[in-house]
N, C-alpha and C. Protein backbone atom coordinates (compact mmCIF):
# COMPACT_ATOMS: atom_id res chain seq x y z
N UNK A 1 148.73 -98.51 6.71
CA UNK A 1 147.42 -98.67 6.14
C UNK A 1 146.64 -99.69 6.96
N UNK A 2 145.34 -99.17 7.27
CA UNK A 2 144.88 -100.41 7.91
C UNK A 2 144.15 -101.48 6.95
N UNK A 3 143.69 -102.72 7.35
CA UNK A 3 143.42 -103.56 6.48
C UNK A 3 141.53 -103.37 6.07
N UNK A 4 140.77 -102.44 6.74
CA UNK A 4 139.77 -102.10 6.55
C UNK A 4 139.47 -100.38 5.93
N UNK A 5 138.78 -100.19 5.67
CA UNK A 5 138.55 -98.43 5.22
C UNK A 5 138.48 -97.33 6.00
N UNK A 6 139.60 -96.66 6.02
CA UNK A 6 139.70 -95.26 6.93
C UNK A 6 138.03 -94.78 7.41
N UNK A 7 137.71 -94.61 6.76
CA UNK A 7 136.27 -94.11 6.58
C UNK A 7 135.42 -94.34 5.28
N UNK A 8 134.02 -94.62 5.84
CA UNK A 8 133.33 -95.23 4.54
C UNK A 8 132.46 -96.27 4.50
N UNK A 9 132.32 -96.72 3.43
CA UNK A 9 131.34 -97.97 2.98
C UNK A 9 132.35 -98.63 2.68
N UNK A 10 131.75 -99.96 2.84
CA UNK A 10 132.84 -101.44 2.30
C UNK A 10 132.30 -101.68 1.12
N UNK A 11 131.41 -100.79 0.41
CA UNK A 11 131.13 -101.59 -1.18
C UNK A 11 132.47 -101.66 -2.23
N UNK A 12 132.17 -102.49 -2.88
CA UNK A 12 132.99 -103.09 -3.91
C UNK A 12 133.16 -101.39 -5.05
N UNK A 13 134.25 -100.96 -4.58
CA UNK A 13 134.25 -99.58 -5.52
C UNK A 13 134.29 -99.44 -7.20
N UNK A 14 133.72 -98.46 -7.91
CA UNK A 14 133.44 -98.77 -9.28
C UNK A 14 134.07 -97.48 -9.78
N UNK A 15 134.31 -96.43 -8.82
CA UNK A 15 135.51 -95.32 -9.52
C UNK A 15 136.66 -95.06 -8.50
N UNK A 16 137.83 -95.10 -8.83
CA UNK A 16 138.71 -94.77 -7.36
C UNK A 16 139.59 -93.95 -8.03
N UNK A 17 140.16 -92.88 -6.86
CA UNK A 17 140.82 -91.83 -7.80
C UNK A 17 141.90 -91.69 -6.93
N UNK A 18 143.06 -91.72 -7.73
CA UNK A 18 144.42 -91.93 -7.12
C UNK A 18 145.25 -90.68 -7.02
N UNK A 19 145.42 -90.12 -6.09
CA UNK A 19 146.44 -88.90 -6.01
C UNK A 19 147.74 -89.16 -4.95
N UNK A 20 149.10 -88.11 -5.93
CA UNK A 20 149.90 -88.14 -5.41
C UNK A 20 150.87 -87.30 -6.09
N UNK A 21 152.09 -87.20 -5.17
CA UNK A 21 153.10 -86.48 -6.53
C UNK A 21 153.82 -87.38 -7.23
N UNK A 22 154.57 -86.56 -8.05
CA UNK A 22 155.52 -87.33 -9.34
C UNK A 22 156.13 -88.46 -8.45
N UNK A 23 156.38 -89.34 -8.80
CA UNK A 23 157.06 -90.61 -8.71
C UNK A 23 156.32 -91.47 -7.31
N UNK A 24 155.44 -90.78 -6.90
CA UNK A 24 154.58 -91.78 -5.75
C UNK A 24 154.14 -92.55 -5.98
N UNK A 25 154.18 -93.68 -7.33
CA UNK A 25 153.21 -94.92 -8.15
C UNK A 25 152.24 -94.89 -8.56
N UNK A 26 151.55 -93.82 -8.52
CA UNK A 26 150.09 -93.52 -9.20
C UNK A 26 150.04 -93.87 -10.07
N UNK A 27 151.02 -94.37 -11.45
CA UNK A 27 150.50 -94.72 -12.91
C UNK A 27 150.89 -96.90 -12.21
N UNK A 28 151.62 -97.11 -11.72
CA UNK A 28 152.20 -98.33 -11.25
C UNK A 28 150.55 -98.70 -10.39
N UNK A 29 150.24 -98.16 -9.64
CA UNK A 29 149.15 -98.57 -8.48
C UNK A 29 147.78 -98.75 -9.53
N UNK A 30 147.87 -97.87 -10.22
CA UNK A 30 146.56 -97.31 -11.13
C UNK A 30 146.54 -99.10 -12.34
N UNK A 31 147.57 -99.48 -12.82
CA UNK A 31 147.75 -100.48 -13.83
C UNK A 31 147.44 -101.79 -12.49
N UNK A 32 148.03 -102.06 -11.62
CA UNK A 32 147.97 -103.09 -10.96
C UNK A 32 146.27 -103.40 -10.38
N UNK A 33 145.62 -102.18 -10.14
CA UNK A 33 144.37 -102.26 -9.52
C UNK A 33 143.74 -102.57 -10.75
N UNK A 34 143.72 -101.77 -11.99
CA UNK A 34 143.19 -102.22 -13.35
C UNK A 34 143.04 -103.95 -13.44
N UNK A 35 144.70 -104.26 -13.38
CA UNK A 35 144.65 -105.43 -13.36
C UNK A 35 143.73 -106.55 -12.89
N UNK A 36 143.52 -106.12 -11.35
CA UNK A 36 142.78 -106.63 -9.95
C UNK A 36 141.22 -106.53 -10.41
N UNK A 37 140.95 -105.34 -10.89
CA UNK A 37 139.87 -104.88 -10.67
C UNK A 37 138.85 -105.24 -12.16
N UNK A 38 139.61 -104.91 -13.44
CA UNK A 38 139.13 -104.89 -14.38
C UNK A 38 138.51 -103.83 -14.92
N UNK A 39 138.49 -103.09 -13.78
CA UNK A 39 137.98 -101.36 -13.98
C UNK A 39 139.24 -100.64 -15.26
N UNK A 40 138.51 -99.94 -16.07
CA UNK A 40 139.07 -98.75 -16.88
C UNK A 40 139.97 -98.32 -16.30
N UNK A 41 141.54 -98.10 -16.54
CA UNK A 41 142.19 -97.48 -15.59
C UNK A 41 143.15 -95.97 -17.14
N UNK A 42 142.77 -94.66 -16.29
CA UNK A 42 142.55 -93.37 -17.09
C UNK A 42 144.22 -92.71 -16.37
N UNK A 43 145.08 -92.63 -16.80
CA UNK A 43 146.60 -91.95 -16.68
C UNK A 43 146.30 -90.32 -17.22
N UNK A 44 146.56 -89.57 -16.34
CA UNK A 44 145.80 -87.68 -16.54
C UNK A 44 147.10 -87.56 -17.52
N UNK A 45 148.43 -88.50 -17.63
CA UNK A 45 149.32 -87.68 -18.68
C UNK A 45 148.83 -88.30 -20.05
N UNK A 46 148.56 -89.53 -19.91
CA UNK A 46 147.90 -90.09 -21.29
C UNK A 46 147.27 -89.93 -21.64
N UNK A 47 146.17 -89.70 -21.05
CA UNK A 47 144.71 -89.56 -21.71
C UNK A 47 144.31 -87.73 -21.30
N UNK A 48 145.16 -87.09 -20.88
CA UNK A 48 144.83 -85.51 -20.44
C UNK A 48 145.80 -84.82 -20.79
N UNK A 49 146.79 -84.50 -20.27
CA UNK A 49 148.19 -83.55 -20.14
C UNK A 49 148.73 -83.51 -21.14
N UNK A 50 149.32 -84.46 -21.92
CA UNK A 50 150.13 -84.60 -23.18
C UNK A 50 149.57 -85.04 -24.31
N UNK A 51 149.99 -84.24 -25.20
CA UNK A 51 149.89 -85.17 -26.70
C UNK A 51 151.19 -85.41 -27.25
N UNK A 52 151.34 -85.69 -28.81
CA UNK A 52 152.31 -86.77 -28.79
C UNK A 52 153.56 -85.27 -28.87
N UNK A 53 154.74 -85.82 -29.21
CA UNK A 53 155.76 -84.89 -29.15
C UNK A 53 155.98 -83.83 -27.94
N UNK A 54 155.77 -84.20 -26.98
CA UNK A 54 155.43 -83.35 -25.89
C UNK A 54 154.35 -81.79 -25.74
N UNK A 55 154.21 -82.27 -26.54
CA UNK A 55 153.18 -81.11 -26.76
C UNK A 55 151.95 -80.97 -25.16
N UNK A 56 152.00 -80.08 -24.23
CA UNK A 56 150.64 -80.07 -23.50
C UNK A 56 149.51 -79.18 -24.13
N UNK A 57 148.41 -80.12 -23.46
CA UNK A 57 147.19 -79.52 -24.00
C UNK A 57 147.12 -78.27 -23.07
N UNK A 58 146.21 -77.26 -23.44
CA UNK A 58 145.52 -76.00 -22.74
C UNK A 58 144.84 -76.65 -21.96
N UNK A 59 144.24 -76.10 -21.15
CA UNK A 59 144.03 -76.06 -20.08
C UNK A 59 142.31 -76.30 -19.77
N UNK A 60 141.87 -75.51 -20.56
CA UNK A 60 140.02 -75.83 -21.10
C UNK A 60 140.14 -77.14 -21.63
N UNK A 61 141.29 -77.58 -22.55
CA UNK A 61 141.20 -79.07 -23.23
C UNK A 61 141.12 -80.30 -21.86
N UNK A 62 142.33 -79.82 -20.80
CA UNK A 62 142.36 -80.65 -19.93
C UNK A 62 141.22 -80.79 -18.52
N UNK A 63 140.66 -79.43 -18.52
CA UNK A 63 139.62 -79.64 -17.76
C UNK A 63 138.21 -80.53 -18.74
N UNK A 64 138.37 -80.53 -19.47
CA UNK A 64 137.03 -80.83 -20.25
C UNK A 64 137.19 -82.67 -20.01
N UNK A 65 138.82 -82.80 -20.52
CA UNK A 65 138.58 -84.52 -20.57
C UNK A 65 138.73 -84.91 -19.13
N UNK A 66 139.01 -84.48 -18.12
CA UNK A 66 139.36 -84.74 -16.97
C UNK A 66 137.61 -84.93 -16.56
N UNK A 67 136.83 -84.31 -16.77
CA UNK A 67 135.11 -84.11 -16.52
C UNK A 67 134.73 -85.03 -17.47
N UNK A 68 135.29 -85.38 -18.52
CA UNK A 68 134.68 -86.58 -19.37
C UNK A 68 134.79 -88.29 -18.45
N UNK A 69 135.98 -88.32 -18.28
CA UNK A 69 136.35 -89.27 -17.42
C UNK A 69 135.52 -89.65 -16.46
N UNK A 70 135.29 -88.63 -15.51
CA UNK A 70 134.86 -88.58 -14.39
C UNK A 70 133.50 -88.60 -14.58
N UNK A 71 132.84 -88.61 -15.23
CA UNK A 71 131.72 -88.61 -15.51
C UNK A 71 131.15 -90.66 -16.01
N UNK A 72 132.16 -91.04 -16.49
CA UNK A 72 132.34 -92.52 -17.24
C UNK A 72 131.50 -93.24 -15.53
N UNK A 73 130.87 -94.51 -15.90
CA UNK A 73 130.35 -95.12 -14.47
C UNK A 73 131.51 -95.67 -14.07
N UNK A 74 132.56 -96.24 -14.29
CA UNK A 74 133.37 -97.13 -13.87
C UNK A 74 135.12 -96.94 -14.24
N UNK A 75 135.99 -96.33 -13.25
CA UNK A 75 137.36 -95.63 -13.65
C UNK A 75 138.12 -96.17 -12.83
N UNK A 76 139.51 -96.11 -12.96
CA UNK A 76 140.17 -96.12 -11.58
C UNK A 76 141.43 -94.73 -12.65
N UNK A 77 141.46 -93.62 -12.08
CA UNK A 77 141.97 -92.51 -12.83
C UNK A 77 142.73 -91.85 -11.79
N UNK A 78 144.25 -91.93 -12.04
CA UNK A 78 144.98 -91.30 -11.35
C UNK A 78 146.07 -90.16 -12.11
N UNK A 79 146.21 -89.42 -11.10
CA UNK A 79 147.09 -87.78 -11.43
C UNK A 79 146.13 -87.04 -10.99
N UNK A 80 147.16 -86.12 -11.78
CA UNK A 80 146.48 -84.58 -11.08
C UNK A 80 145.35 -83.51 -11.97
N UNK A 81 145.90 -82.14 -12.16
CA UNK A 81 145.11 -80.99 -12.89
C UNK A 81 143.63 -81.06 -11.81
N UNK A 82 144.63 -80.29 -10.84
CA UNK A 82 143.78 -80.91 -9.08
C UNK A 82 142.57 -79.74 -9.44
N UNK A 83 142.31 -78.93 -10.16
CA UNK A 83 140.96 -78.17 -10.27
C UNK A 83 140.11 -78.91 -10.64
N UNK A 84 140.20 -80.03 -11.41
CA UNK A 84 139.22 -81.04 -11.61
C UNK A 84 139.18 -82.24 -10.15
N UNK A 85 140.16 -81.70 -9.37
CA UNK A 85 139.77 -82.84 -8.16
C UNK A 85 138.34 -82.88 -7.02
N UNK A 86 137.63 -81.42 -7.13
CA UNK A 86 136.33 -82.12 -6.37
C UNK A 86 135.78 -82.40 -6.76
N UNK A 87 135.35 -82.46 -8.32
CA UNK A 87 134.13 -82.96 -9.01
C UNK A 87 134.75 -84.64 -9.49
N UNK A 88 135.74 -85.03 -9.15
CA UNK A 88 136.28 -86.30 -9.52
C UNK A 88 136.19 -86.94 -7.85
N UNK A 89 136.01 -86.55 -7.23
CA UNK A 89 136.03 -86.69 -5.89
C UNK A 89 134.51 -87.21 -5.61
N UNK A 90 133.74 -85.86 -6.06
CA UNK A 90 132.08 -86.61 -6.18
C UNK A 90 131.59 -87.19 -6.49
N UNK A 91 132.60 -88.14 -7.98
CA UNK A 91 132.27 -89.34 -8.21
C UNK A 91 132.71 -90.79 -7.94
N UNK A 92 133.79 -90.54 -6.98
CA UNK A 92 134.85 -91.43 -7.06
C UNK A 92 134.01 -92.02 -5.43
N UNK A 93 133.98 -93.08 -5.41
CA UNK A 93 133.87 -94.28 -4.10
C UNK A 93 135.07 -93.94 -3.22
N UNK A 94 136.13 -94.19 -3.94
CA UNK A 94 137.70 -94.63 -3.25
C UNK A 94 138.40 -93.35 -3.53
N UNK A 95 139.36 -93.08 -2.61
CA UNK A 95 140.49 -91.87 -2.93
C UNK A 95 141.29 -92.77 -2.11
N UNK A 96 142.37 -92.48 -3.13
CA UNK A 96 143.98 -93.23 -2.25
C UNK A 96 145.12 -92.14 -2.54
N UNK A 97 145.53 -91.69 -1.56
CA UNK A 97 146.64 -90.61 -1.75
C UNK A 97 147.68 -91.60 -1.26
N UNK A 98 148.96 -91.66 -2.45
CA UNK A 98 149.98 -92.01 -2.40
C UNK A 98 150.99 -90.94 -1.45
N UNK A 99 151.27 -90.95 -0.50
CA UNK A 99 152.53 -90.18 0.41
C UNK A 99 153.72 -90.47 0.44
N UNK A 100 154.53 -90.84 -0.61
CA UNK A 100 156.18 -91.20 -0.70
C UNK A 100 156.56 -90.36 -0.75
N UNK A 101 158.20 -90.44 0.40
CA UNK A 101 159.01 -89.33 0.95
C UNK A 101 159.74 -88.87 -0.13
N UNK A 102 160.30 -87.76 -0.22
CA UNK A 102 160.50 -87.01 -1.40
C UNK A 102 162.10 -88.29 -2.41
N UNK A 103 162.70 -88.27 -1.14
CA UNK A 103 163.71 -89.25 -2.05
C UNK A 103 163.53 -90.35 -2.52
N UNK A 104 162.50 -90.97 -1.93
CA UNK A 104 161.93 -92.30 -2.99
C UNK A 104 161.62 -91.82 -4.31
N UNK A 105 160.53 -90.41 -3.99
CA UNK A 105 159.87 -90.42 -5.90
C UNK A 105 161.35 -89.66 -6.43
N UNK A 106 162.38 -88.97 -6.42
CA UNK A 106 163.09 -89.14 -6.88
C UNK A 106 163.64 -90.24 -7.68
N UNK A 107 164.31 -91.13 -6.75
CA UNK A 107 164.80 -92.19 -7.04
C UNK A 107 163.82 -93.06 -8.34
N UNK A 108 162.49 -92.96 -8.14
CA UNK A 108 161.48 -93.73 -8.82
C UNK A 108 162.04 -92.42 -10.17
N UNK A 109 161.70 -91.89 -10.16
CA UNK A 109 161.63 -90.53 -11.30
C UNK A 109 162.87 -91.25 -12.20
N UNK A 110 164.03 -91.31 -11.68
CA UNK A 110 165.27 -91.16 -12.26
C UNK A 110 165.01 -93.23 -12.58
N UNK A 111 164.62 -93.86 -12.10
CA UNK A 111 164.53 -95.41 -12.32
C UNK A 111 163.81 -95.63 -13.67
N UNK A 112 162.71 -95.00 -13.55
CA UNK A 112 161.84 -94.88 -14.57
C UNK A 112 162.45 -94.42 -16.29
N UNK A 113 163.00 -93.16 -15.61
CA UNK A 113 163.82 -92.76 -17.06
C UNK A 113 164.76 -93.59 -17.96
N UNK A 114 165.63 -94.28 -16.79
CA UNK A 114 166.56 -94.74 -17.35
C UNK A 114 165.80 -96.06 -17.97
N UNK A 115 164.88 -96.91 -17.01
CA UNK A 115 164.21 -97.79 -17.83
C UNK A 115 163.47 -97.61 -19.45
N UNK A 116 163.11 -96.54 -19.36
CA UNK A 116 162.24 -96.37 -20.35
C UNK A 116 162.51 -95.37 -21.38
N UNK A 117 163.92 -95.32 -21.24
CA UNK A 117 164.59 -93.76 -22.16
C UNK A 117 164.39 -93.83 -23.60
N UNK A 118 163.70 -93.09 -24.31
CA UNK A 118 164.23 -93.19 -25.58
C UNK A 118 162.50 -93.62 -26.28
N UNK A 119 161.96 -94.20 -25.16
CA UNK A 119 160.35 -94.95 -25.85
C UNK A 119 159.60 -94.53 -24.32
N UNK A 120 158.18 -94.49 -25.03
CA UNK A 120 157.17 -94.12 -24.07
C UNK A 120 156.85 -95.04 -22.95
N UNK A 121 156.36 -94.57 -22.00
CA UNK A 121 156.51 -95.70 -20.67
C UNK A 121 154.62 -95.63 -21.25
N UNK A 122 154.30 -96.47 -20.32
CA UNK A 122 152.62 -97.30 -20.60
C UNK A 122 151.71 -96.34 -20.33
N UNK A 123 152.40 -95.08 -19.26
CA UNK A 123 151.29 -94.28 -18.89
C UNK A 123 151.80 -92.77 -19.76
N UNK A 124 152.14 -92.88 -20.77
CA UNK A 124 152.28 -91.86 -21.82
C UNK A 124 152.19 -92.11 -23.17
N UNK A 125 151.06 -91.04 -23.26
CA UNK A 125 150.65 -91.46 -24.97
C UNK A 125 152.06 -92.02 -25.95
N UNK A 126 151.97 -92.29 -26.91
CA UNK A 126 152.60 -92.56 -27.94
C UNK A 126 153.64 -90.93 -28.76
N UNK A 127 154.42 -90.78 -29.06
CA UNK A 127 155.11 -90.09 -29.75
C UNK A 127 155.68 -89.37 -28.00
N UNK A 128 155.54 -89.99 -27.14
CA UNK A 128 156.25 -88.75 -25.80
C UNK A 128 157.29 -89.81 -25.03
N UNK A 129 158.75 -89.78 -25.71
CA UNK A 129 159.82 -90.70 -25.00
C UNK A 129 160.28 -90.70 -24.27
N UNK A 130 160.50 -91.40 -23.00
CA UNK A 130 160.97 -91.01 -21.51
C UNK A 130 162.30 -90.40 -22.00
N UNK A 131 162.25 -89.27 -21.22
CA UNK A 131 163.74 -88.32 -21.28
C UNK A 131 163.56 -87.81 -20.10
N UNK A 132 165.52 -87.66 -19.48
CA UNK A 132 165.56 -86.80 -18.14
C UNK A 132 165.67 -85.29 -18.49
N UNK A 133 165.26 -84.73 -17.56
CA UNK A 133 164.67 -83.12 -17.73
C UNK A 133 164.81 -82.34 -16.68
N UNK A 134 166.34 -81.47 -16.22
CA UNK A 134 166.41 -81.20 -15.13
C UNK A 134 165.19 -80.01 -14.70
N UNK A 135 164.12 -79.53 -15.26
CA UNK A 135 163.21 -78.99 -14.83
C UNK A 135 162.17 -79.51 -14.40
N UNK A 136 162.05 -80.73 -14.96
CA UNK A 136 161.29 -81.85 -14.15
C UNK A 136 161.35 -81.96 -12.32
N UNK A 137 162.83 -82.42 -12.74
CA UNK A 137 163.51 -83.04 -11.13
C UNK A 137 163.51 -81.46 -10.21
N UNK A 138 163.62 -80.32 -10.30
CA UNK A 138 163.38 -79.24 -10.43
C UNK A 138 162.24 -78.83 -9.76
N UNK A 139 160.86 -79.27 -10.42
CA UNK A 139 159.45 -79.02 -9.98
C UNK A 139 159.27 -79.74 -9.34
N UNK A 140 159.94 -80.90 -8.74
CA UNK A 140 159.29 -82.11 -7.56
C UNK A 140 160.10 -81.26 -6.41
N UNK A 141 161.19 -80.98 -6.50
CA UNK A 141 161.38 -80.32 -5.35
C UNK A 141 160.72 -78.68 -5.15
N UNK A 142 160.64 -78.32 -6.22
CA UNK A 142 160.11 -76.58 -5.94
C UNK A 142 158.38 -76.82 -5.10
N UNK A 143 157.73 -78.19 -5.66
CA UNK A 143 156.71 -77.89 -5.56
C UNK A 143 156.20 -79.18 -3.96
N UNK A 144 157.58 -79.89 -3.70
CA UNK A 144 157.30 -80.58 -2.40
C UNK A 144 156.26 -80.37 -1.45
N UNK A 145 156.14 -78.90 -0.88
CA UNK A 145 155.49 -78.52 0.11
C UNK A 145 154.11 -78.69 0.02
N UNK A 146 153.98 -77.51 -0.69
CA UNK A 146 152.51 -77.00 -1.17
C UNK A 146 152.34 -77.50 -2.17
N UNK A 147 152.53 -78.74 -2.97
CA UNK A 147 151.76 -79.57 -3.24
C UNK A 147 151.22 -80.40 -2.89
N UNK A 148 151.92 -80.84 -1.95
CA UNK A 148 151.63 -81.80 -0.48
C UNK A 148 150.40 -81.72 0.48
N UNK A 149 150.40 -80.19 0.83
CA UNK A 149 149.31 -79.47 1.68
C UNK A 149 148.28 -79.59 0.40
N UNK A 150 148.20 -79.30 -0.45
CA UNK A 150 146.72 -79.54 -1.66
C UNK A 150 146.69 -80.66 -1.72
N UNK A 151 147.34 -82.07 -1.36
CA UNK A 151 146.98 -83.16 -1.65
C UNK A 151 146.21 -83.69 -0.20
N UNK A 152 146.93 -83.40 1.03
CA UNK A 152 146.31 -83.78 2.09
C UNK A 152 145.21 -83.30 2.87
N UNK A 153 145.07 -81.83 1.90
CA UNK A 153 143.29 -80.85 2.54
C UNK A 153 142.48 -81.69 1.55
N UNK A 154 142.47 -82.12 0.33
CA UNK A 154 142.05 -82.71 -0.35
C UNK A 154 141.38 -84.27 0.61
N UNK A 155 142.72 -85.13 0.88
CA UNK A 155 142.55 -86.42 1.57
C UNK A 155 141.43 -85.94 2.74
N UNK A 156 141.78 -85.19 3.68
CA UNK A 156 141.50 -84.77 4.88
C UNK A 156 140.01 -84.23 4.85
N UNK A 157 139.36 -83.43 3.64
CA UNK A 157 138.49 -83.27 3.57
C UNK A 157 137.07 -83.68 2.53
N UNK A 158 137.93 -84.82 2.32
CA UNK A 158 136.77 -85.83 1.40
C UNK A 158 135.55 -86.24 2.34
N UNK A 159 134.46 -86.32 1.61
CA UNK A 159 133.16 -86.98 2.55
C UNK A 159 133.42 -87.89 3.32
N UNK A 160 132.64 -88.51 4.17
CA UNK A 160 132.44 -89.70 5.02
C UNK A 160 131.92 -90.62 4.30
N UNK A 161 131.29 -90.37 2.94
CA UNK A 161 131.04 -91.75 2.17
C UNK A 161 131.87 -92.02 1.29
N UNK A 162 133.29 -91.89 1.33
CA UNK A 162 134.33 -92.14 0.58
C UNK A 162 134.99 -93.01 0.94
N UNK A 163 135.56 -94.25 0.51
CA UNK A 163 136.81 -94.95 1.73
C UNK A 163 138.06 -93.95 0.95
N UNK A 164 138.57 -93.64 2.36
CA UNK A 164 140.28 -93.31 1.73
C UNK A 164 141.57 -93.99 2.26
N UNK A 165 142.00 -94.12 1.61
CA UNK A 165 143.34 -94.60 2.15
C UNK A 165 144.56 -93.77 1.91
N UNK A 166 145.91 -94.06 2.72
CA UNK A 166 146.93 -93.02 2.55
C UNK A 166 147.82 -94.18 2.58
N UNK A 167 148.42 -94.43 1.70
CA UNK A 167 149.84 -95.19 1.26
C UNK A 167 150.65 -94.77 1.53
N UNK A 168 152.07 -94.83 2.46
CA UNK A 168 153.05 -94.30 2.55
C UNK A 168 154.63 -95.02 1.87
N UNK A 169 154.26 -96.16 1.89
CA UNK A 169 155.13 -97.39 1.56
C UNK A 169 154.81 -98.85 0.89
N UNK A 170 155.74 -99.21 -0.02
CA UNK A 170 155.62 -100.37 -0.95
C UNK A 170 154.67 -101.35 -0.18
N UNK A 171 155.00 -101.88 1.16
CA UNK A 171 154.59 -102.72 2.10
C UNK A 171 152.80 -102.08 2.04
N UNK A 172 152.20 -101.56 2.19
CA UNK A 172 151.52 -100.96 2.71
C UNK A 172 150.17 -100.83 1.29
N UNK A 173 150.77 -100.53 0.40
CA UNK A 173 150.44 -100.51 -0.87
C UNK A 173 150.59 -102.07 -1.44
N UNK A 174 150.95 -102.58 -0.64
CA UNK A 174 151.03 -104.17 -1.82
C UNK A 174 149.76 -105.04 -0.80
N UNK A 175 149.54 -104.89 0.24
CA UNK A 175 148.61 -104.94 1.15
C UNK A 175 147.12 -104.43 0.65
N UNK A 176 147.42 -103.45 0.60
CA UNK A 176 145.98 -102.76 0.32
C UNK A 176 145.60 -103.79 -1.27
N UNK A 177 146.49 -103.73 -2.41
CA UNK A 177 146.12 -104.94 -3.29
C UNK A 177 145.71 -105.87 -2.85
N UNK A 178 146.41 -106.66 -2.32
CA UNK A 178 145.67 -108.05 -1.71
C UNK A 178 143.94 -107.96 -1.48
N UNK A 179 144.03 -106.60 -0.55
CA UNK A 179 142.59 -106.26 0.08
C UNK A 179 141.54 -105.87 -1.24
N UNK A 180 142.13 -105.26 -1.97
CA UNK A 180 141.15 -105.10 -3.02
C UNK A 180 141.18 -106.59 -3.93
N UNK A 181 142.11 -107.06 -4.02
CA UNK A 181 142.04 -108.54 -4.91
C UNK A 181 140.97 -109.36 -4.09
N UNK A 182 140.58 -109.59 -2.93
CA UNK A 182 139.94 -110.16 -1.90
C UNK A 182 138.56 -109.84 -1.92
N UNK A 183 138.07 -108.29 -2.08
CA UNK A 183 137.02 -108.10 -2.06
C UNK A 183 136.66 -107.84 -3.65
N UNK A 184 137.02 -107.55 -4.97
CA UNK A 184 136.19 -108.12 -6.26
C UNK A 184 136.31 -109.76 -6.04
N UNK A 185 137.06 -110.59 -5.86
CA UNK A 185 136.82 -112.08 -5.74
C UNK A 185 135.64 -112.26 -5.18
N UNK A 186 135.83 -111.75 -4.03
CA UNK A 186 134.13 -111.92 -3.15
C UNK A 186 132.94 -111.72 -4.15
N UNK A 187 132.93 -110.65 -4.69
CA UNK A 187 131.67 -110.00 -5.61
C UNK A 187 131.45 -111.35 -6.26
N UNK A 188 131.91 -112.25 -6.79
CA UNK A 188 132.35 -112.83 -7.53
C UNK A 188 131.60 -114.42 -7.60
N UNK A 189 131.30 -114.56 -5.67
CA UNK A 189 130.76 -115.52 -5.01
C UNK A 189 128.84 -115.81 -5.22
């Protein structure tokens, strides 16, 4: 990552939209920048994908709140239900695509569970208890590839008035914090 913006404006961003696959830190990156930032920070399984008991919403339900969101002046909203990703794109300042190699988000996948088995982790509504699910672990590998290629035509073809960044590693991602902790402080002056 470099320490300035791939491409873009240096303004102080007011929506940033985080993509990646399962276990790349998107709900972890999304809470820490919240933190940093003070911006609204919107989880697509909490506030979109799931209701309680595992129940998923349809699909009109999830495009609708995904466009509600995105519509809000001020987000930092990460995941997917990537049909809502260019119009979240048109509003978003910042795009950060998380790129962790497939055995890290594994490893994160299976860390997570065991941490949080039995009760909901922060980025899942209430009544939905972390449980392992070999169809889960299942769809990160079925869908490695070509989910990958939709995440990086996505990165690759965002405007020139977007900053983007591409995270590949902890190092790299704890950096880019700093950089955003650095520039709301500034605002600040």
């Amino acid at each position: 990552m470099a320490s300035t913006p791939e491409r873009g404006m240096a303004n102080v961003p007011k929506r940033i939209m985080i993509i990646g696959q399962p276990g790349s830190g998107k709900s972890t990156l999304a809470a820490k920048l919240g933190a940093v930032t003070s911006l609204p920070v919107y989880h697509i399984d909490r506030e979109v994908h799931w209701l309680p008991n595992w129940v998923e919403r349809d699909r009109a339900d999830k495009t609708r709140l995904c466009c509600e969101i995105s519509a809000k002046d001020e987000w930092i909203f990460e995941g997917g239900h990537s049909s809502t990703w260019e119009e979240r794109l048109a509003r978003a300042d910042m795009l950060i695509w998380l790129d962790a190699p497939l055995w890290l988000r594994y490893w994160r996948v299976i860390k997570r569970t065991i941490k949080h088995h039995g009760k909901p982790r922060p980025d899942l509504p209430n009544g939905c208890p972390e449980r392992f699910e070999w169809e889960f672990m299942h769809f990160i590998w079925r869908t490695r590839h070509k989910a990958r290629a939709r995440i990086q035509q996505t990165y690759e073809h965002a405007p020139d008035n977007k900053r983007t960044y591409k995270l590949t590693n902890l190092r790299e991602t704890d950096l880019f914090i700093e950089q955003i902790r650095h520039e709301f402080a500034g605002q600040d002056s």
